[in-house]
N, C-alpha and C. Protein backbone atom coordinates (compact mmCIF):
# COMPACT_ATOMS: atom_id res chain seq x y z
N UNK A 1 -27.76 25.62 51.51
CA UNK A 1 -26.55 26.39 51.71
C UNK A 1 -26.82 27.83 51.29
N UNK A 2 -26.31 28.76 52.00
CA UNK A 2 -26.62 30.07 52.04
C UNK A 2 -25.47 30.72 51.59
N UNK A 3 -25.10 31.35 50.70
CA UNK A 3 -23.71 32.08 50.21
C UNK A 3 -23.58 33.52 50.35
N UNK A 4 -22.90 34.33 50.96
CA UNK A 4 -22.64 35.33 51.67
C UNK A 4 -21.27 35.89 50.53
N UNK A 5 -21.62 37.32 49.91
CA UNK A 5 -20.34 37.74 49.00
C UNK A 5 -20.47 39.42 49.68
N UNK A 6 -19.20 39.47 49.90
CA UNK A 6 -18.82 41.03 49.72
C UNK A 6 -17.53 41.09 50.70
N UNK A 7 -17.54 42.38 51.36
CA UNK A 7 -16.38 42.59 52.45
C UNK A 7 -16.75 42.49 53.41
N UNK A 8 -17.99 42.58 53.59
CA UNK A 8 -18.59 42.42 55.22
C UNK A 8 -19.42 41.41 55.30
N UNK A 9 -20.06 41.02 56.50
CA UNK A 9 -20.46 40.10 56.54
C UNK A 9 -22.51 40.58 57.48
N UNK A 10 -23.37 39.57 56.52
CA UNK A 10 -24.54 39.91 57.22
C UNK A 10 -24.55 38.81 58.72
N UNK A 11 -25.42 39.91 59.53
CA UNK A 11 -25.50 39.03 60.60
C UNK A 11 -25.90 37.41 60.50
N UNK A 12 -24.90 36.86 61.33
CA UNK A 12 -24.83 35.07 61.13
C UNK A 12 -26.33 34.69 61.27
N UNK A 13 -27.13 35.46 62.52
CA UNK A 13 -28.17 34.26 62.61
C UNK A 13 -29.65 34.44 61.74
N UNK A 14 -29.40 35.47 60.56
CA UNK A 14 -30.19 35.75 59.35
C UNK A 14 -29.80 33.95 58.24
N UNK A 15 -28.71 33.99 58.42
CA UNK A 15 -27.59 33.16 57.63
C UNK A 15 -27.73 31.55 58.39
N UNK A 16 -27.58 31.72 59.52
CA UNK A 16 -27.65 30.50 60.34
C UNK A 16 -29.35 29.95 59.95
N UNK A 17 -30.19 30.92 60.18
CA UNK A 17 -31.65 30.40 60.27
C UNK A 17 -32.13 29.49 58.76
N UNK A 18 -31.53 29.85 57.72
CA UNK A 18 -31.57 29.63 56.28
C UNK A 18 -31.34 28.61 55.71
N UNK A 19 -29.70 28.03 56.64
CA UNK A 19 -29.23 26.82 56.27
C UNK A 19 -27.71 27.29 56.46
N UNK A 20 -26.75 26.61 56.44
CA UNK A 20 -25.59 26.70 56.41
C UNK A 20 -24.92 27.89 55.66
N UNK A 21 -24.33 28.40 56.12
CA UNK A 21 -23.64 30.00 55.04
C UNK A 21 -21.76 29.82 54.40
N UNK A 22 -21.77 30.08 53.27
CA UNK A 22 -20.32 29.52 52.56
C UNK A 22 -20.04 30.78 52.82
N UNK A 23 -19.28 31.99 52.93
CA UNK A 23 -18.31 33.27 52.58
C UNK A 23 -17.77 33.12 51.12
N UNK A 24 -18.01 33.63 50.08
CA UNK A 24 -16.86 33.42 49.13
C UNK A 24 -16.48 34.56 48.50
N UNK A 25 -15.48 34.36 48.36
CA UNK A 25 -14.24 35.97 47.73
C UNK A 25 -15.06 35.91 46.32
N UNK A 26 -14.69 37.77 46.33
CA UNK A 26 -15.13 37.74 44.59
C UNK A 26 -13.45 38.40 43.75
N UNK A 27 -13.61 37.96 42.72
CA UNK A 27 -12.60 37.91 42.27
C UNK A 27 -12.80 39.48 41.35
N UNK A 28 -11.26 40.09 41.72
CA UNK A 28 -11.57 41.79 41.29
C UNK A 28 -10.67 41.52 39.77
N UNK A 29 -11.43 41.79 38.44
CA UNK A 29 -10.63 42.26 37.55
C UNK A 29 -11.00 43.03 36.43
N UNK A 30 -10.03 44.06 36.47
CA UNK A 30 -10.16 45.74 36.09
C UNK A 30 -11.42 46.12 36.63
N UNK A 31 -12.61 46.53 36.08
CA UNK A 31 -13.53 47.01 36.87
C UNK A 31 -14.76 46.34 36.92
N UNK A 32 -14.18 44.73 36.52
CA UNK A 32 -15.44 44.02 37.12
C UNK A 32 -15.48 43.18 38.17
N UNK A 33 -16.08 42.89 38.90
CA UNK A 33 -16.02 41.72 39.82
C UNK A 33 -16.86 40.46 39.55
N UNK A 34 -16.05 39.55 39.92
CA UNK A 34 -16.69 37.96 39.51
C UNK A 34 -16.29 36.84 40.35
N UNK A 35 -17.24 35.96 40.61
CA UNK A 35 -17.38 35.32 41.58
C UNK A 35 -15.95 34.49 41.38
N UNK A 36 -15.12 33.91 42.38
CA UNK A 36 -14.17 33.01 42.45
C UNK A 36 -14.29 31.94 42.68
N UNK A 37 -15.34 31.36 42.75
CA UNK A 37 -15.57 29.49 43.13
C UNK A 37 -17.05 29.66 42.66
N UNK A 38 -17.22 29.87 41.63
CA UNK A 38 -18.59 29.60 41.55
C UNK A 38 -19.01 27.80 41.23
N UNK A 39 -17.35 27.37 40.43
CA UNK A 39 -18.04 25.92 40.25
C UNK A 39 -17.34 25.14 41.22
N UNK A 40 -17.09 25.78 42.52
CA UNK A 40 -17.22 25.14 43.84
C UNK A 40 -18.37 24.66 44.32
N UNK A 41 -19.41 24.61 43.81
CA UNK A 41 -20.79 25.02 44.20
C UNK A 41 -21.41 24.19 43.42
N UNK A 42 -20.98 24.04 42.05
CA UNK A 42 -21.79 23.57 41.30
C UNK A 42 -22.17 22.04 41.22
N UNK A 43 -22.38 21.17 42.04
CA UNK A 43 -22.46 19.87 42.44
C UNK A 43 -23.72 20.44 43.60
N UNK A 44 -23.36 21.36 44.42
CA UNK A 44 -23.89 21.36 45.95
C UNK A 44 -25.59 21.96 45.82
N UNK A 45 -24.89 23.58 44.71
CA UNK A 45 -26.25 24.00 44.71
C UNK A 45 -26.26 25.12 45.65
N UNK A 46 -27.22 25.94 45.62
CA UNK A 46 -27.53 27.25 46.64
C UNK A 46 -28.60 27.52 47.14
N UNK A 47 -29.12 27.94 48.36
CA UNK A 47 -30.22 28.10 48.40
C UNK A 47 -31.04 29.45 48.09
N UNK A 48 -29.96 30.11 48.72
CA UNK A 48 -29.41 31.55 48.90
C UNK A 48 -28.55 32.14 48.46
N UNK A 49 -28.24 33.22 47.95
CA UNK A 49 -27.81 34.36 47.55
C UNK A 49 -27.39 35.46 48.34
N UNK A 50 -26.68 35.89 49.05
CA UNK A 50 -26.77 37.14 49.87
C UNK A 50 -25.28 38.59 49.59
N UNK A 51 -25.73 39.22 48.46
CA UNK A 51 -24.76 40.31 48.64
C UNK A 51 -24.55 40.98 49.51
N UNK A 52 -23.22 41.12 50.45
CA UNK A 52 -23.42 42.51 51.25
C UNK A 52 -22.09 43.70 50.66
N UNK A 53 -21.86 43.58 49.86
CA UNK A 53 -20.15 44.16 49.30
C UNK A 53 -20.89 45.17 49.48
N UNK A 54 -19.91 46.43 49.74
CA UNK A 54 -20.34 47.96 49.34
C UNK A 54 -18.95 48.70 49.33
N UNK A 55 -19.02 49.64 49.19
CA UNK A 55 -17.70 50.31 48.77
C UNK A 55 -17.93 51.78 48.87
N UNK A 56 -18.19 52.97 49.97
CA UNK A 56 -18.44 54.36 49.99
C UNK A 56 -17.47 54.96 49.08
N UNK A 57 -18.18 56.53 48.60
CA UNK A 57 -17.42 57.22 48.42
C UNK A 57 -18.69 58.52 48.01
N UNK A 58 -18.30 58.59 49.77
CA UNK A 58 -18.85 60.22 50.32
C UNK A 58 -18.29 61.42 49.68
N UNK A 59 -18.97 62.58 49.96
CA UNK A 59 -18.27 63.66 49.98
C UNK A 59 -18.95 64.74 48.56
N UNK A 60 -18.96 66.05 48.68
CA UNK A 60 -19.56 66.64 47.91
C UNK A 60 -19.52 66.58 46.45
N UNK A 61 -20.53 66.46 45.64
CA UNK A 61 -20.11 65.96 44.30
C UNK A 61 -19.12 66.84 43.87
N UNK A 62 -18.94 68.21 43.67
CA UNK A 62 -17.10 68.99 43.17
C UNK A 62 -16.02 68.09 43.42
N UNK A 63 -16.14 67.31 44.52
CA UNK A 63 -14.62 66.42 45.11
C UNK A 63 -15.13 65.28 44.55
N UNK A 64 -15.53 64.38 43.83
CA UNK A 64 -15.81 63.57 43.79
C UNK A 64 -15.30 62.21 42.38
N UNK A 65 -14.41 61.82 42.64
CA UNK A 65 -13.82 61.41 41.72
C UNK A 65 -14.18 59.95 40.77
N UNK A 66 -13.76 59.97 39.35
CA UNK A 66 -14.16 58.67 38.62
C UNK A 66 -13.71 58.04 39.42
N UNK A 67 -12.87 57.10 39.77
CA UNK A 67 -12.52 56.19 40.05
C UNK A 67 -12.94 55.59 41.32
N UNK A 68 -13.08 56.63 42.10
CA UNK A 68 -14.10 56.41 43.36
C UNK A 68 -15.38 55.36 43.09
N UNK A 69 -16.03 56.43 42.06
CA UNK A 69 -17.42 56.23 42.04
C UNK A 69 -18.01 55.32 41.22
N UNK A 70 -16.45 54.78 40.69
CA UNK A 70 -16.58 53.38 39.74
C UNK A 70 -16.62 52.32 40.18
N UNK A 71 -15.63 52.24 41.56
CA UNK A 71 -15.93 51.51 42.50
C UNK A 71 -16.91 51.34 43.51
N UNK A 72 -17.77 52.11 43.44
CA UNK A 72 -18.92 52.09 44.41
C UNK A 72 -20.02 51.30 43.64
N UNK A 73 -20.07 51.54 41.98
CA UNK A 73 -21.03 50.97 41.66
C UNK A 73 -20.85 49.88 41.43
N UNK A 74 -19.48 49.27 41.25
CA UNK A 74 -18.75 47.99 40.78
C UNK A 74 -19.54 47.03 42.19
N UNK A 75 -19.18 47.31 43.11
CA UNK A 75 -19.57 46.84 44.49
C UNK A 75 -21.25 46.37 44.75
N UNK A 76 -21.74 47.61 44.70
CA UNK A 76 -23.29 47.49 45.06
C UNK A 76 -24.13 47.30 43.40
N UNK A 77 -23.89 47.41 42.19
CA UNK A 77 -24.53 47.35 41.37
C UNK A 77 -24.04 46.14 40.22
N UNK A 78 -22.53 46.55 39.62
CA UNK A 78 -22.60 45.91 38.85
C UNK A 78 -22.09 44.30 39.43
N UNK A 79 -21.54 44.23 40.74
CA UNK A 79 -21.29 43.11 41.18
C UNK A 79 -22.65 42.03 41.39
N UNK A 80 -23.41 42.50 42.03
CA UNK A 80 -24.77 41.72 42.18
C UNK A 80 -25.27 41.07 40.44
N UNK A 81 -25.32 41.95 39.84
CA UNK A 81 -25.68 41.55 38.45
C UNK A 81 -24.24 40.50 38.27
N UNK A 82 -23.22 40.40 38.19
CA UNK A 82 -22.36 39.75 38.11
C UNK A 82 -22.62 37.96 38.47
N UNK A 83 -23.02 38.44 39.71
CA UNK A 83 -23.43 37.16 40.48
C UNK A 83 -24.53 36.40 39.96
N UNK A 84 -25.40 37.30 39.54
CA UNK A 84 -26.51 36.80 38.87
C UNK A 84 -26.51 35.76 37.76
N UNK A 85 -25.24 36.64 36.91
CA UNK A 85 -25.10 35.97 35.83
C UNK A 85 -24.17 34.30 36.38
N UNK A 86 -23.58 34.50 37.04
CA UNK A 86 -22.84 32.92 37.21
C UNK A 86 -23.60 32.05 37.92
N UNK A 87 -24.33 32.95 39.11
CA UNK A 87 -25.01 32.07 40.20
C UNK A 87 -26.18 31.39 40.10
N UNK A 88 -27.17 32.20 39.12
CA UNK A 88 -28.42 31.92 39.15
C UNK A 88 -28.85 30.43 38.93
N UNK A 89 -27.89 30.28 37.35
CA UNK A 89 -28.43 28.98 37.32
C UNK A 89 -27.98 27.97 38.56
N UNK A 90 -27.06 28.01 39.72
CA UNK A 90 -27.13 27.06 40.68
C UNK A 90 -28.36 27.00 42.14
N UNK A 91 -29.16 28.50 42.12
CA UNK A 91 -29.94 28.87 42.99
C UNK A 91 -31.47 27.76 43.14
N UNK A 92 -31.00 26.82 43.90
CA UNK A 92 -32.23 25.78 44.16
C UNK A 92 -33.95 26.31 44.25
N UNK A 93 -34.60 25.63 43.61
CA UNK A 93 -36.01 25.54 43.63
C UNK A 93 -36.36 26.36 44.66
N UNK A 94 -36.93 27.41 44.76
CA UNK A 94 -37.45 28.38 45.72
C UNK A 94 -36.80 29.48 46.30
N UNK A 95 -35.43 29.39 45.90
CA UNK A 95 -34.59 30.00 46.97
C UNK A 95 -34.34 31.21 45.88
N UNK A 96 -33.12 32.12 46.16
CA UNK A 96 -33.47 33.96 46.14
C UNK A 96 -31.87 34.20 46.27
N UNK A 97 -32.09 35.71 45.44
CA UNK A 97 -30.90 36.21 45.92
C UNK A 97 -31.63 37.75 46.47
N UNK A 98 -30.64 37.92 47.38
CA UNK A 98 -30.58 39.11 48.32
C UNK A 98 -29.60 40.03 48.35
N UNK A 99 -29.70 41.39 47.85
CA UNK A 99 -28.62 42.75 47.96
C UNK A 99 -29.55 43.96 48.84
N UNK A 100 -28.24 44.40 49.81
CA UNK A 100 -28.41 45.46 50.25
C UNK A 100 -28.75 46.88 49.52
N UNK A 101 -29.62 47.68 49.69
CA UNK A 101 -29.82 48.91 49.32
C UNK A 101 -29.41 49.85 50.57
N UNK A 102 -30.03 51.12 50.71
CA UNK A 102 -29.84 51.98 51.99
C UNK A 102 -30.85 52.70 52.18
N UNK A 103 -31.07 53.87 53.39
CA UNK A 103 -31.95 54.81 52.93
C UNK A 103 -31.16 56.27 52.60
N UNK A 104 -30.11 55.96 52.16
CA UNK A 104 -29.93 57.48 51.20
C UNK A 104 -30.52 57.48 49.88
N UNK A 105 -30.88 56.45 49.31
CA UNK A 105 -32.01 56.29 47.79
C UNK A 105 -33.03 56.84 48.40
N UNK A 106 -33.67 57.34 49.12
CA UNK A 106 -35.03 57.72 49.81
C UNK A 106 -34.42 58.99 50.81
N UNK A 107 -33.73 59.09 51.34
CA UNK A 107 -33.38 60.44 52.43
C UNK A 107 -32.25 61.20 51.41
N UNK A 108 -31.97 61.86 50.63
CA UNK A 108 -30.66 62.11 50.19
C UNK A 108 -30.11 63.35 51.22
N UNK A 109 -29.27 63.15 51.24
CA UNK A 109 -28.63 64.15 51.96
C UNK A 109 -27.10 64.68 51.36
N UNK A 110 -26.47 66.02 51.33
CA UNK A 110 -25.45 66.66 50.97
C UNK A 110 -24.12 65.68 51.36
N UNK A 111 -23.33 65.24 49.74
CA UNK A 111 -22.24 64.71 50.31
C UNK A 111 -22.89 63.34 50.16
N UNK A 112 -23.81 62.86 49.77
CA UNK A 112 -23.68 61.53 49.69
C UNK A 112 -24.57 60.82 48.43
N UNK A 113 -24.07 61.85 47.32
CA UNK A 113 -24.82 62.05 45.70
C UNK A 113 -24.64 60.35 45.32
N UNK A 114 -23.47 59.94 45.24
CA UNK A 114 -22.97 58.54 44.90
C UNK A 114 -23.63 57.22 45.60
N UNK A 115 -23.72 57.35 46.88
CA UNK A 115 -24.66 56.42 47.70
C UNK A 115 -26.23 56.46 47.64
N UNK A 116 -26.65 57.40 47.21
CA UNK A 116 -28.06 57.28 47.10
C UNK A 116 -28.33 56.62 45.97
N UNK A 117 -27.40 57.18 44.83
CA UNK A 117 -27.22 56.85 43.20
C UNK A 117 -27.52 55.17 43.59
N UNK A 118 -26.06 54.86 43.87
CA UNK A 118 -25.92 53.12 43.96
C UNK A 118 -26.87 52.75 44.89
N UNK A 119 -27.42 53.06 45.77
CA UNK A 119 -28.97 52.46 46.85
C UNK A 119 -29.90 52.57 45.72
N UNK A 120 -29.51 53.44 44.92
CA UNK A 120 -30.90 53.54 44.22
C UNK A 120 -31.02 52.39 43.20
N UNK A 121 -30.16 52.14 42.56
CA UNK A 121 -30.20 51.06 41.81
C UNK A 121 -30.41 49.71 41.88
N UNK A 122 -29.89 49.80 43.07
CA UNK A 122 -30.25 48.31 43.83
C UNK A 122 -31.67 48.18 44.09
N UNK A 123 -32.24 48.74 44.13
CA UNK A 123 -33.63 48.59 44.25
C UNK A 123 -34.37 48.71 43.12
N UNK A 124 -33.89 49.14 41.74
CA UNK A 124 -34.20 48.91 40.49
C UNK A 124 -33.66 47.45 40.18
N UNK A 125 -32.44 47.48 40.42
CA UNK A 125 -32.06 45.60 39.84
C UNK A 125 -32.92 44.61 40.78
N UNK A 126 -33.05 44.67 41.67
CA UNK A 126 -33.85 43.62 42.50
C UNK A 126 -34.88 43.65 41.87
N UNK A 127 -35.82 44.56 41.35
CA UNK A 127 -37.21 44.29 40.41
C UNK A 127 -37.14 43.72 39.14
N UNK A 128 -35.82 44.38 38.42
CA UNK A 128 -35.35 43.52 36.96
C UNK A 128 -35.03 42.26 36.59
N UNK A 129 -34.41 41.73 37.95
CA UNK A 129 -33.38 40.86 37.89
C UNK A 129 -34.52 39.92 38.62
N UNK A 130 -35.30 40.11 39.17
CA UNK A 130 -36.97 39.47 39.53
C UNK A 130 -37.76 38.43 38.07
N UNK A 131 -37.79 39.88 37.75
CA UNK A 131 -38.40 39.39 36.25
C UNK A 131 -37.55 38.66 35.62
N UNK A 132 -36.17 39.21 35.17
CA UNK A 132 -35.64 38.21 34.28
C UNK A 132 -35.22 36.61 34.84
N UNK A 133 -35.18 36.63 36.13
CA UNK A 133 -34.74 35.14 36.49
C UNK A 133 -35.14 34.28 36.93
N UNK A 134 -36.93 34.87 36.64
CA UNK A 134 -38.65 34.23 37.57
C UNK A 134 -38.15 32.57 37.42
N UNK A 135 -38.21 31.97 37.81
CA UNK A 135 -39.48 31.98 39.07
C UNK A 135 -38.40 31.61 40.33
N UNK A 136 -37.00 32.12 40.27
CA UNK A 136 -35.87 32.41 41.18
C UNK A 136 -36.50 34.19 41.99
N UNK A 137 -36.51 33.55 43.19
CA UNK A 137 -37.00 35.51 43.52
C UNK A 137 -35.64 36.21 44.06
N UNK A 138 -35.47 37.71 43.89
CA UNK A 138 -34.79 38.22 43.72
C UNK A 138 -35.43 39.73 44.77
N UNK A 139 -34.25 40.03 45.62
CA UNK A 139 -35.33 41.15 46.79
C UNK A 139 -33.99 42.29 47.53
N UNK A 140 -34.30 43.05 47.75
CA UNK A 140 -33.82 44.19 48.70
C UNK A 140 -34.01 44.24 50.02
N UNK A 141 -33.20 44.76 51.04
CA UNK A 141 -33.39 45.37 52.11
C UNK A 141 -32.76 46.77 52.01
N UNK A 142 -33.53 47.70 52.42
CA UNK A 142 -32.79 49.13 52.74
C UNK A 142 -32.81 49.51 54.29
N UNK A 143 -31.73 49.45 55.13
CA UNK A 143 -31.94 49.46 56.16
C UNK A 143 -31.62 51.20 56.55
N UNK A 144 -31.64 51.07 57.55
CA UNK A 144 -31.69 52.70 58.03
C UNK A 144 -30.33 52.81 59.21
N UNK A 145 -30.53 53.20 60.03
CA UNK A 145 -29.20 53.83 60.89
C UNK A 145 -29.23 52.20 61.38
N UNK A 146 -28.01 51.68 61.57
CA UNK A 146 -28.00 50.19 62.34
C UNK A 146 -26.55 50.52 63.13
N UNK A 147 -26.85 50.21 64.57
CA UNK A 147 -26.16 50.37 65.54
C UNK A 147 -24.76 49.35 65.63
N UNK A 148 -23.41 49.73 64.71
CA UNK A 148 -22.80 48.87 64.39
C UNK A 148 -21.83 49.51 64.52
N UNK A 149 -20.67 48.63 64.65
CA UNK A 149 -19.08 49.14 65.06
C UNK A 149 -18.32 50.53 63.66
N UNK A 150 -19.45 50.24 62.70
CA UNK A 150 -18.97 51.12 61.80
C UNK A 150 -19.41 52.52 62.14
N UNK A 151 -19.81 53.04 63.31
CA UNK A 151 -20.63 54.03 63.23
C UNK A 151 -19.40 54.86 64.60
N UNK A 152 -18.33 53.71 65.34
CA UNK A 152 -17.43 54.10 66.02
C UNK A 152 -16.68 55.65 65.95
N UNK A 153 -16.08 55.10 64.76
CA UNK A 153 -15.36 56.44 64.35
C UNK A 153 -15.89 57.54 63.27
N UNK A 154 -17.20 56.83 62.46
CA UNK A 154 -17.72 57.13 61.61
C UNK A 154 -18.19 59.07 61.85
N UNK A 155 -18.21 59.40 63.33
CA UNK A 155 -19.21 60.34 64.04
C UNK A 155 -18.54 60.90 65.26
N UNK A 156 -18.73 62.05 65.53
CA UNK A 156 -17.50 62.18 66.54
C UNK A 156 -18.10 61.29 67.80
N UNK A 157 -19.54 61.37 68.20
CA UNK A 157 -19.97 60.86 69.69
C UNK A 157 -21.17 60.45 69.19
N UNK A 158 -20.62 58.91 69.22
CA UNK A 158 -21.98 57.84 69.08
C UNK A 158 -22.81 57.62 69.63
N UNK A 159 -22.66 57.65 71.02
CA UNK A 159 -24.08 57.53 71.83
C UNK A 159 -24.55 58.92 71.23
N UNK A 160 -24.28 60.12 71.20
CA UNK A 160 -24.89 61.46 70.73
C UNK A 160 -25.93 61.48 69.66
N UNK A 161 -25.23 60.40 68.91
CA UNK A 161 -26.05 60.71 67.33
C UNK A 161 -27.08 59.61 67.45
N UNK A 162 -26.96 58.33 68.27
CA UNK A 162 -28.33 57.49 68.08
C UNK A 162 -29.19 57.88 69.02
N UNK A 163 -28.91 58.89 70.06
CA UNK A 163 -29.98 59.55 70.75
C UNK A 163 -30.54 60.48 69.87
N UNK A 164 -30.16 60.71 68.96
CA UNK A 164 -30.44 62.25 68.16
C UNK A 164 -31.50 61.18 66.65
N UNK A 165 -31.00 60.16 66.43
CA UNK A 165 -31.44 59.26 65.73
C UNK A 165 -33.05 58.44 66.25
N UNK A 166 -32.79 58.51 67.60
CA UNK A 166 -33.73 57.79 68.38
C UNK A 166 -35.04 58.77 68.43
N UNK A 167 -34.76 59.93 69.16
CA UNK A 167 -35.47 60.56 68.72
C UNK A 167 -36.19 61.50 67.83
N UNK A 168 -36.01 61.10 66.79
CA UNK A 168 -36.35 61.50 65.33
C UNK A 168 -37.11 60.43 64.23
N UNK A 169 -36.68 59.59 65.45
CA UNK A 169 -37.26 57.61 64.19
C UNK A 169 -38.58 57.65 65.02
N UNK A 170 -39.76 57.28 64.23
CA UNK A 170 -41.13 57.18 64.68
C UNK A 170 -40.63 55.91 65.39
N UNK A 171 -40.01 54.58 65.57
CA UNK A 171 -40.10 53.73 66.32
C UNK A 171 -39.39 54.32 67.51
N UNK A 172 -39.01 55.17 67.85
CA UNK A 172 -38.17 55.44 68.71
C UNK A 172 -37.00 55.08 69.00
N UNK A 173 -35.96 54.49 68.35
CA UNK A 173 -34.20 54.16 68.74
C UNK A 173 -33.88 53.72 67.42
N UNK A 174 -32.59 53.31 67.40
CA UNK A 174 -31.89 53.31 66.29
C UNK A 174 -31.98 51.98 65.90
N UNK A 175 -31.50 51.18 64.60
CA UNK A 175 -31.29 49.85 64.17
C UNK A 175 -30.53 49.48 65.05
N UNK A 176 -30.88 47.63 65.15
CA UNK A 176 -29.91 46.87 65.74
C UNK A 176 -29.59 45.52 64.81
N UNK A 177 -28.49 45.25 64.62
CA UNK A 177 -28.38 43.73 64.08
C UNK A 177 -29.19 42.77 63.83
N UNK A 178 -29.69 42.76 65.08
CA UNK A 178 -30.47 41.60 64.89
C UNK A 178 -32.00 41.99 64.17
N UNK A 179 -32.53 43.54 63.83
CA UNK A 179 -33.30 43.63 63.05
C UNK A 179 -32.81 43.37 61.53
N UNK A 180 -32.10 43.48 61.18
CA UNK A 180 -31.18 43.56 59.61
C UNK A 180 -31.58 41.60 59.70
N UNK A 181 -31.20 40.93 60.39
CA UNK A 181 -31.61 39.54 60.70
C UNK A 181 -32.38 39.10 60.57
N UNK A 182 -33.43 39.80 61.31
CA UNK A 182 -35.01 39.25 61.00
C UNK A 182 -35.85 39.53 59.83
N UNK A 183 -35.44 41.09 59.32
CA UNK A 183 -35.74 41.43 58.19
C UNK A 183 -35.08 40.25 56.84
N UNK A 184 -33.72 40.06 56.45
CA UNK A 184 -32.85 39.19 55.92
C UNK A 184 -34.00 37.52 55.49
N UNK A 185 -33.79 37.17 57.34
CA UNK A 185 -34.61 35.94 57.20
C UNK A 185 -36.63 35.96 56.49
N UNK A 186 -37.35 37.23 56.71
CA UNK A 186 -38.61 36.98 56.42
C UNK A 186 -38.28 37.32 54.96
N UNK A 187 -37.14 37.96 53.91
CA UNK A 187 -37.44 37.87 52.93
C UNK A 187 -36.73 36.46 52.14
N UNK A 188 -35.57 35.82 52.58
CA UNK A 188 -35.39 34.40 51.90
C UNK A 188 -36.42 33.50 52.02
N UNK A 189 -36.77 33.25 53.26
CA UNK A 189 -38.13 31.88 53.61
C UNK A 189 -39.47 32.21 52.93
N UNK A 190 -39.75 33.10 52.68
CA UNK A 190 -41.49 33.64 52.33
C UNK A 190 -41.00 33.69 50.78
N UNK A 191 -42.14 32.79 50.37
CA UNK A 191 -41.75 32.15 48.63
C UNK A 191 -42.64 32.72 47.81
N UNK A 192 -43.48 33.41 48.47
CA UNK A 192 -44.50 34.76 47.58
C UNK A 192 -43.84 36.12 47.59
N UNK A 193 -42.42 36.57 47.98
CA UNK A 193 -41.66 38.10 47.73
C UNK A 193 -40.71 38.06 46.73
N UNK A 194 -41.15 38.56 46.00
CA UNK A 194 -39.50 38.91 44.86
C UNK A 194 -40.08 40.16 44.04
N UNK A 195 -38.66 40.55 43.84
CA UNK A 195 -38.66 42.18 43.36
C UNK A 195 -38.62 43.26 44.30
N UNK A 196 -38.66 43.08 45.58
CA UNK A 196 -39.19 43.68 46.45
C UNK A 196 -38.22 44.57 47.17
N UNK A 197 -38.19 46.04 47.55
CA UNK A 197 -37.18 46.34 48.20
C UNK A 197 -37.78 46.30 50.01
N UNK A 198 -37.10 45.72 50.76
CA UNK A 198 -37.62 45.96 52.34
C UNK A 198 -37.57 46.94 52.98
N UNK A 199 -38.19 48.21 53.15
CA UNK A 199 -37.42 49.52 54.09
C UNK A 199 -37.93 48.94 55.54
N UNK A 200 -35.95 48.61 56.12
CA UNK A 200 -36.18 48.43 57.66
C UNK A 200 -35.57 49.82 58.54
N UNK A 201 -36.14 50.83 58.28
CA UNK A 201 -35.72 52.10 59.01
C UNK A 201 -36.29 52.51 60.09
N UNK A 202 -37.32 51.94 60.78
CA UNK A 202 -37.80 52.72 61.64
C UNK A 202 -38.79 53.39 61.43
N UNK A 203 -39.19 53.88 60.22
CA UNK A 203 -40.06 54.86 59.14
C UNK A 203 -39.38 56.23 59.59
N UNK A 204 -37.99 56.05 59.27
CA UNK A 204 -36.91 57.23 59.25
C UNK A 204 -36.93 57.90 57.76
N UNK A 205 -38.10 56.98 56.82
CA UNK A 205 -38.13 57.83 55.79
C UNK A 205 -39.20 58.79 55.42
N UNK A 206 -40.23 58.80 56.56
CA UNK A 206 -41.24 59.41 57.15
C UNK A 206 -40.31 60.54 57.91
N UNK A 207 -39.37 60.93 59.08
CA UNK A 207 -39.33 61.89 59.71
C UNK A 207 -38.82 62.39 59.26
């Protein structure tokens, strides 16, 4: 069984390929988050781990407010550690937990001081949280531009910007789903990776 936490959801057939995938709510209180059924589980067992929660908060650091940025890390940092602490001990013989990073920890760009911050960390806890919970592996993906409904309104003209994306990425075009998928699946199944962050960009951190 594969367990899937946040607001969004990773592509199913990363999730499908793994074993069966649960969704479960995390439970928000004051500024921590904690799992809500964790001893739903605890009979069944996990195989998998998969954070995808995130929580933006763009915009130039002068505008940039506590409470925002408390929630950004609550989401991508201190939630994963959260999970850690309830989940681990149910995470079956071989199996892993998995959190998203980005490539603003590696590209920073103006206006997005807070997202690189929290990408960045995630790729520090995936090495910590390696070590402390051996011989459970523990891993990253940082993906790069991924061609997704969030990018709709995100930009004034989407086809504009993944042509502008396309040609600027040494692979030539932008992320698609189903790479975030394949990437996802070669780091749960392969029982020699942990600690590891994945950059699936294109080598957009090269151009």
């Amino acid at each position: 069984m594969t367990a899937l936490t946040g607001h969004t959801a990773i592509p199913r057939p990363a999730a499908a390929s793994c074993g069966a995938a649960v969704v479960t709510d995390v439970l928000i209180t004051g500024s921590r988050r904690t799992p809500a059924r964790a001893k739903d589980w605890s009979s069944q067992g996990l195989d998998h781990l998969v954070s995808v929660a995130t929580e933006r908060s763009n915009g130039p650091v002068a505008s940039l407010e506590r409470r925002a940025l408390l929630a950004a890390f609550d989401a991508k940092v201190v939630g994963p550690i959260l999970l850690a602490k309830h989940f681990a001990q149910l995470i079956a013989e071989k199996g892993s937990l998995l959190s998203f990073s980005g490539l603003a920890a590696w590209r920073p760009s103006p206006g997005l001081v807070a997202m690189a911050a929290t990408n960045g960390s995630v790729n520090t806890l995936a090495s910590a949280l390696a070590v402390e919970l051996a011989p459970t592996r523990v891993n990253a993906i940082s993906p790069g531009v991924i061609d997704t409904s969030n990018w709709d309104t995100a930009v004034p003209d989407k086809r504009e910007w993944f042509r502008q994306i396309a040609a600027s990425a040494p692979v030539g075009r932008g992320g698609d789903p189903s790479d975030v998928s394949a990437a996802a699946r070669a780091l749960l199944v392969n029982p020699y990776i942990t600690g590891e962050t994945l950059h699936m960009d294109g080598g957009a951190r090269w151009s």
